[in-house]
PDB file of N, CA and C in Angstrom:
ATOM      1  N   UNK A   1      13.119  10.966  77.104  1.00  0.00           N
ATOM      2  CA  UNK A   1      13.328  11.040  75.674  1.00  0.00           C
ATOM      3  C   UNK A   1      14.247  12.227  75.377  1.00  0.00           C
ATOM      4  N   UNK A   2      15.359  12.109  74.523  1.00  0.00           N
ATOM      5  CA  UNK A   2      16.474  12.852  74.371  1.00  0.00           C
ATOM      6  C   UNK A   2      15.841  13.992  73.053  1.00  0.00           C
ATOM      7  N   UNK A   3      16.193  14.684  73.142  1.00  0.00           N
ATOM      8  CA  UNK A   3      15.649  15.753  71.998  1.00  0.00           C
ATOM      9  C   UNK A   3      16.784  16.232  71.021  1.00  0.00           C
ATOM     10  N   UNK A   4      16.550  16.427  69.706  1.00  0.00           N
ATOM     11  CA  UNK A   4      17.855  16.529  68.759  1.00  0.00           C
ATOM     12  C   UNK A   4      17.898  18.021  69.092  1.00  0.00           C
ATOM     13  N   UNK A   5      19.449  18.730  68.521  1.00  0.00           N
ATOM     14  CA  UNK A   5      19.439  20.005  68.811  1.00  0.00           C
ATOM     15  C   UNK A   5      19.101  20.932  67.514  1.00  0.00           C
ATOM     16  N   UNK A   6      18.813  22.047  67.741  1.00  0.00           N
ATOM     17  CA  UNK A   6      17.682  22.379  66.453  1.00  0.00           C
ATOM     18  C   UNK A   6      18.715  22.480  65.050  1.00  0.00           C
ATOM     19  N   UNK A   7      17.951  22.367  64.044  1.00  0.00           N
ATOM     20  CA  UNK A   7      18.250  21.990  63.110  1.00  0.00           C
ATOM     21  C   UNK A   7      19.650  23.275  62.716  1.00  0.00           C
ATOM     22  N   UNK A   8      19.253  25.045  62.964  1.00  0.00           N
ATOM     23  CA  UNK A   8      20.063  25.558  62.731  1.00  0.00           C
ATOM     24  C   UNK A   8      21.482  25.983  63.233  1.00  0.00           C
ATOM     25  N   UNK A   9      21.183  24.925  64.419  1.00  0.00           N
ATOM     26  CA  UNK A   9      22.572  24.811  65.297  1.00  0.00           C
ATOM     27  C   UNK A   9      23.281  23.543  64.682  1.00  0.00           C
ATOM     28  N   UNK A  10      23.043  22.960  64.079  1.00  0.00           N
ATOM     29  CA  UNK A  10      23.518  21.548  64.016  1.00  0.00           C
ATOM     30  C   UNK A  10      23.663  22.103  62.118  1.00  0.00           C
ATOM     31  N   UNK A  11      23.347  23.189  61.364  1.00  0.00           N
ATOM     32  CA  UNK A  11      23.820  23.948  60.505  1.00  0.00           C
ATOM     33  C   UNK A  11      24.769  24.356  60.301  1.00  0.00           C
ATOM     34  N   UNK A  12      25.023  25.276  61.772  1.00  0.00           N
ATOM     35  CA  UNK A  12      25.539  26.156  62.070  1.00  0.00           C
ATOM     36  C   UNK A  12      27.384  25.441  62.156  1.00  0.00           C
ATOM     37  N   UNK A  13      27.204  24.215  63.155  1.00  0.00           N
ATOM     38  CA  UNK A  13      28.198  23.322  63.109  1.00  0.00           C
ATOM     39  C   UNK A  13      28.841  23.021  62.471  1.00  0.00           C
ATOM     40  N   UNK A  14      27.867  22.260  61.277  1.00  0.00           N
ATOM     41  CA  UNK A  14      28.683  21.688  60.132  1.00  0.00           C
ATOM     42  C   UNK A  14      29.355  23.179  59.087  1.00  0.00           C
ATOM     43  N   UNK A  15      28.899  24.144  59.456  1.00  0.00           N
ATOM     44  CA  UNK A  15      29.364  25.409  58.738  1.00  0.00           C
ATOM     45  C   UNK A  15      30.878  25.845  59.389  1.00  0.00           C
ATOM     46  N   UNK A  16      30.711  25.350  60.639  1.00  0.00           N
ATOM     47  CA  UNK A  16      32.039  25.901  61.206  1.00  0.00           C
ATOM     48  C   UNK A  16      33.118  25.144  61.080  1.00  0.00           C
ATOM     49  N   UNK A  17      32.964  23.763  60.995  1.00  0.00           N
ATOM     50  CA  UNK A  17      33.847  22.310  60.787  1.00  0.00           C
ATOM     51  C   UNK A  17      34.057  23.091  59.057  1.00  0.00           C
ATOM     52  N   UNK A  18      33.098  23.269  58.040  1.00  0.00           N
ATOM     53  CA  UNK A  18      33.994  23.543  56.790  1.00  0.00           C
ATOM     54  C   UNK A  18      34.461  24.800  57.047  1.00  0.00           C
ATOM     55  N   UNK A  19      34.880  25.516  57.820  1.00  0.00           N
ATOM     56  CA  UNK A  19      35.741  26.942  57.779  1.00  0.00           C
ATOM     57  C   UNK A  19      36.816  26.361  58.350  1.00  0.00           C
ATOM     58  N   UNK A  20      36.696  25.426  59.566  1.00  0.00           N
ATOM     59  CA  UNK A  20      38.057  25.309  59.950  1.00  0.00           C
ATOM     60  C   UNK A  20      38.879  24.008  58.658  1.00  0.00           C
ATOM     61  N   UNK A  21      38.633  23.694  58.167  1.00  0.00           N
ATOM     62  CA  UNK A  21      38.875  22.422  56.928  1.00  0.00           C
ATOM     63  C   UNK A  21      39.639  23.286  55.789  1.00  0.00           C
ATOM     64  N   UNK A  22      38.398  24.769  55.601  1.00  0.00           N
ATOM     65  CA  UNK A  22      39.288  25.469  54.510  1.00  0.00           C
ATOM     66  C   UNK A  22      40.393  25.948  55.203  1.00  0.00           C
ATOM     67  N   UNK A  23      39.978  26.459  56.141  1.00  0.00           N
ATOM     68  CA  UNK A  23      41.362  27.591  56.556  1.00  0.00           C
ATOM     69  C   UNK A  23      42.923  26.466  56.715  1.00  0.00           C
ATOM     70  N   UNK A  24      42.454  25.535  57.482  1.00  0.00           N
ATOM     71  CA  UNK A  24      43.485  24.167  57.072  1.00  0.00           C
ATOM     72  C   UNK A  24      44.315  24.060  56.029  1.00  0.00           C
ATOM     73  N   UNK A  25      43.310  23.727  54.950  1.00  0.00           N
ATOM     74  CA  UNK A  25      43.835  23.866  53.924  1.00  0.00           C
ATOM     75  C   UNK A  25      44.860  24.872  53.093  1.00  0.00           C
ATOM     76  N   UNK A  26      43.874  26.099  53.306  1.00  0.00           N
ATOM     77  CA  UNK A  26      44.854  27.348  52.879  1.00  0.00           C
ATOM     78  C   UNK A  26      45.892  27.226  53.516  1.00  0.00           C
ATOM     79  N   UNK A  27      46.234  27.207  54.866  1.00  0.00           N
ATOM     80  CA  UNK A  27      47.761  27.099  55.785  1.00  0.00           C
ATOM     81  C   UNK A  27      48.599  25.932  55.228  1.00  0.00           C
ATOM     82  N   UNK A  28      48.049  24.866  54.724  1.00  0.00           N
ATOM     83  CA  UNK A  28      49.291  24.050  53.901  1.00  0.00           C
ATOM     84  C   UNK A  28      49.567  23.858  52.785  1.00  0.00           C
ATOM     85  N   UNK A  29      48.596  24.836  52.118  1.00  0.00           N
ATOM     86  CA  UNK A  29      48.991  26.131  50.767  1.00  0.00           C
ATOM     87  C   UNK A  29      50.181  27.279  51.025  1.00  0.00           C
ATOM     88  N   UNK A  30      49.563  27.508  52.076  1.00  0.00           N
ATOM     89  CA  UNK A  30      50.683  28.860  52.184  1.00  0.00           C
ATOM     90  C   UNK A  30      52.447  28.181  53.030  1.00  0.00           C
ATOM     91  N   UNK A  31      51.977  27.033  53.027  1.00  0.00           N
ATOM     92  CA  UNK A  31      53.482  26.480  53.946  1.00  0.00           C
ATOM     93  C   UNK A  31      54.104  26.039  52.818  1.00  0.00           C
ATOM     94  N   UNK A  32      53.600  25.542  51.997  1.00  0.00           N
ATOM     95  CA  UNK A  32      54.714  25.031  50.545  1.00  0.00           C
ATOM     96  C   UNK A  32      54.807  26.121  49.468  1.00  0.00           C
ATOM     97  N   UNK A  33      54.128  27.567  49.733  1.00  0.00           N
ATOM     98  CA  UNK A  33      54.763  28.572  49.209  1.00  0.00           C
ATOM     99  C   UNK A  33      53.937  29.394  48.367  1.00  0.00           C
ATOM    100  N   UNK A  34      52.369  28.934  48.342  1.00  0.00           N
ATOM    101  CA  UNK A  34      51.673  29.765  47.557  1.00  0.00           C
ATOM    102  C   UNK A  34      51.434  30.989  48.306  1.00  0.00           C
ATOM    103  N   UNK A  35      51.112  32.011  47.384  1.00  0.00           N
ATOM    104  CA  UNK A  35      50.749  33.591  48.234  1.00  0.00           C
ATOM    105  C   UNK A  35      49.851  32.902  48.810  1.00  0.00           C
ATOM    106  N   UNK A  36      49.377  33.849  50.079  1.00  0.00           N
ATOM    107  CA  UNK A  36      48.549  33.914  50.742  1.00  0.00           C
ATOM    108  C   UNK A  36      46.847  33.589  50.237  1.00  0.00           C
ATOM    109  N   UNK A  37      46.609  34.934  49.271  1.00  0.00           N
ATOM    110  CA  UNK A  37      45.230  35.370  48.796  1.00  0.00           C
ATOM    111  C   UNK A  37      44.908  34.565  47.886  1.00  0.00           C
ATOM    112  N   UNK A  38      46.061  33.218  46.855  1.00  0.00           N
ATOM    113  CA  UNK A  38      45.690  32.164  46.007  1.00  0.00           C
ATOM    114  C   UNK A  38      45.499  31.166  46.940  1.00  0.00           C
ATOM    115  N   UNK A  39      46.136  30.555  47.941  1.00  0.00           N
ATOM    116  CA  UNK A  39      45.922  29.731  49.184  1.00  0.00           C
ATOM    117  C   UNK A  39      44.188  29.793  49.370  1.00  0.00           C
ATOM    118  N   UNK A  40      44.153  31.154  49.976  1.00  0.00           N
ATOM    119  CA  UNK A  40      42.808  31.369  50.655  1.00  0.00           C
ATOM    120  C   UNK A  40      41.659  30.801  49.581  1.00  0.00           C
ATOM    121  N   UNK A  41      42.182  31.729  48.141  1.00  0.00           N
ATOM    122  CA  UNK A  41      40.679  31.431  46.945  1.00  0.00           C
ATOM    123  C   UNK A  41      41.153  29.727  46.703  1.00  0.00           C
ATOM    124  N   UNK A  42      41.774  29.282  47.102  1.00  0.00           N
ATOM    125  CA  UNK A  42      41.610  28.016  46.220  1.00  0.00           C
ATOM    126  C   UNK A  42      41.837  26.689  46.685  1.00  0.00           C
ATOM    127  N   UNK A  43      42.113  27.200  48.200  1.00  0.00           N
ATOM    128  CA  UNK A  43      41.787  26.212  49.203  1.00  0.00           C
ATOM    129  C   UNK A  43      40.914  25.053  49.057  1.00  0.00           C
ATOM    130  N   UNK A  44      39.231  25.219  48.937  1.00  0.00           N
ATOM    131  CA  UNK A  44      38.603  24.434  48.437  1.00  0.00           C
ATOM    132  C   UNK A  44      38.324  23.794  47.177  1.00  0.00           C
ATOM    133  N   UNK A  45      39.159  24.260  46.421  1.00  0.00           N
ATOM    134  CA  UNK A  45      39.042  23.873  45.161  1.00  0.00           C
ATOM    135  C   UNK A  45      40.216  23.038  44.154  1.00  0.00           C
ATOM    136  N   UNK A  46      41.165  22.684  44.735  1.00  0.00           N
ATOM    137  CA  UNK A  46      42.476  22.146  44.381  1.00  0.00           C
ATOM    138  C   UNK A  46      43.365  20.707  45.497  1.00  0.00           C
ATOM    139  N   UNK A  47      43.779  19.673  45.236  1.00  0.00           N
ATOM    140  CA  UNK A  47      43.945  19.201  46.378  1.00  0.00           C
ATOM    141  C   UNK A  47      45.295  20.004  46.520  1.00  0.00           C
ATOM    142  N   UNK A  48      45.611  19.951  47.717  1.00  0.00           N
ATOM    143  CA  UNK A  48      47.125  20.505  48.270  1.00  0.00           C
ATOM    144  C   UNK A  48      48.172  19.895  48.337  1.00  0.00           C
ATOM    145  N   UNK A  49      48.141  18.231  48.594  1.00  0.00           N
ATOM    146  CA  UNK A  49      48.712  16.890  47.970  1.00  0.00           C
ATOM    147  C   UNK A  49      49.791  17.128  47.050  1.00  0.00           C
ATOM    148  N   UNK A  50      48.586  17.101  46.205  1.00  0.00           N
ATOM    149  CA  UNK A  50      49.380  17.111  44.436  1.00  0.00           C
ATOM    150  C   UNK A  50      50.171  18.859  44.193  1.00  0.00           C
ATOM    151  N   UNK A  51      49.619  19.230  44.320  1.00  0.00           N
ATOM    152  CA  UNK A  51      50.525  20.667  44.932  1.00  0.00           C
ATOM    153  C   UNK A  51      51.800  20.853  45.246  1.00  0.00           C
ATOM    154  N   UNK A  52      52.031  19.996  46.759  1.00  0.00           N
ATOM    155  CA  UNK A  52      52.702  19.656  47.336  1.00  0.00           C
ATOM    156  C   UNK A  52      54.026  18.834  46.500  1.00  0.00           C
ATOM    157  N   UNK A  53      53.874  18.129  46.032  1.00  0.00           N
ATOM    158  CA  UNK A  53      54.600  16.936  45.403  1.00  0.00           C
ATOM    159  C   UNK A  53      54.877  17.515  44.310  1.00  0.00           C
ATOM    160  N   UNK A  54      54.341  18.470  43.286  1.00  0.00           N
ATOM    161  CA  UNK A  54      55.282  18.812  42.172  1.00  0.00           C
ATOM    162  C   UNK A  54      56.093  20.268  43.096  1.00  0.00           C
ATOM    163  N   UNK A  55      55.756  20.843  43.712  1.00  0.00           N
ATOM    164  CA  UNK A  55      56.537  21.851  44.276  1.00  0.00           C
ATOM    165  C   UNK A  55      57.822  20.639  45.090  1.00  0.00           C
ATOM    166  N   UNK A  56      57.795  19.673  45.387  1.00  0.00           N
ATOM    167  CA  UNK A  56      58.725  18.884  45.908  1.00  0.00           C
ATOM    168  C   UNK A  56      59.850  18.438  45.154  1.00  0.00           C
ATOM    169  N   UNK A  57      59.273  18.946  43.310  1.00  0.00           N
ATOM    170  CA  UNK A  57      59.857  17.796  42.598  1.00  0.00           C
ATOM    171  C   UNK A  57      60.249  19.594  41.715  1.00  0.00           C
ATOM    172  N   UNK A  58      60.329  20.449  42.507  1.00  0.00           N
ATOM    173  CA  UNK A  58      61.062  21.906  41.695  1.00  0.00           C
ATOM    174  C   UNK A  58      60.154  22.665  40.748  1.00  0.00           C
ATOM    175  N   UNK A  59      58.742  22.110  41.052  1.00  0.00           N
ATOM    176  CA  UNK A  59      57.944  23.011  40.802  1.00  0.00           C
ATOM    177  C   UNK A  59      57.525  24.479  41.512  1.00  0.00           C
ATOM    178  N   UNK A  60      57.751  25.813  40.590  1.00  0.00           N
ATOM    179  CA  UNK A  60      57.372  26.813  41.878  1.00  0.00           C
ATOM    180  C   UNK A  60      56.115  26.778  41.810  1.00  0.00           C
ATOM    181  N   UNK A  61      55.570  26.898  43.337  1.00  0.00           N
ATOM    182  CA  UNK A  61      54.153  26.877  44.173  1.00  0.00           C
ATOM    183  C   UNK A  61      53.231  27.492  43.373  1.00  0.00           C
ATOM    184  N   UNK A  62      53.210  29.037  42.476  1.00  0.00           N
ATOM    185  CA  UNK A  62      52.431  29.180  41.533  1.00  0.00           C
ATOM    186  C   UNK A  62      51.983  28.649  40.479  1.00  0.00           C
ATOM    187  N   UNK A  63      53.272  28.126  39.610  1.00  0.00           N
ATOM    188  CA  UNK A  63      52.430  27.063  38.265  1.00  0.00           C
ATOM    189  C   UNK A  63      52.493  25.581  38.811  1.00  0.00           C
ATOM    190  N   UNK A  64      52.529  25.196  40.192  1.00  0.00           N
ATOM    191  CA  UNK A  64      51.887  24.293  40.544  1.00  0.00           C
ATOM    192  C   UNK A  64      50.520  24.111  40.432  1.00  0.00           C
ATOM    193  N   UNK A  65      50.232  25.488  41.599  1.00  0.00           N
ATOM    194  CA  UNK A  65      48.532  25.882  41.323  1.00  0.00           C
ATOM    195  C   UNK A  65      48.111  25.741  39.973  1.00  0.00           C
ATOM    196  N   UNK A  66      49.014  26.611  39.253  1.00  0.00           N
ATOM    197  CA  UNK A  66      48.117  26.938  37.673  1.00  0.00           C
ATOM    198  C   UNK A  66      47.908  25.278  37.285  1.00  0.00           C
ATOM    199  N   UNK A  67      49.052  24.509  37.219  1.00  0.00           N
ATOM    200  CA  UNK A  67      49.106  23.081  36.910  1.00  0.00           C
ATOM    201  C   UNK A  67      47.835  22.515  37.264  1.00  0.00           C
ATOM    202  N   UNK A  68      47.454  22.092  38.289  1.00  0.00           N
ATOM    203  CA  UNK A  68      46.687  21.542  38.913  1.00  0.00           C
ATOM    204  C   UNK A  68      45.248  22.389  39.037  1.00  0.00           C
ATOM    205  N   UNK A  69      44.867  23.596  38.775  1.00  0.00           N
ATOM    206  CA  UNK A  69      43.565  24.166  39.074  1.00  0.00           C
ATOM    207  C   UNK A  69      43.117  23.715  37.509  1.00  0.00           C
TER     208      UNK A  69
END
């Protein structure tokens, strides 16, 4: 009989899968031009997509953010 692995490792996991997801995120924040430290805060909270696409269309990367947050 196989035994599950304890609950705060299998916590611990899914905690590390969302750090690497944000930090993701922030890096293709900060590649289409937002500062760094708005990237980082707002990573989880904005898609990067839509971001992306008005900064494509001559939006600068800041009132993209502002746009979209």
């Amino acid at each position: 009989m196989a035994s599950s692995p304890p609950l705060d490792t299998e916590f611990d996991s899914r905690r590390d899968q969302q750090v690497i997801v944000r930090e993701w995120r922030a890096e293709q924040l900060r590649r289409i031009g937002v500062p760094p430290a708005h990237a980082a805060l707002f990573a989880d909270l904005v898609d990067w997509h839509t971001i992306a696409d008005l900064v494509a269309r001559g939006c600068p990367p800041t009132l993209a953010l502002k746009i979209v947050r």
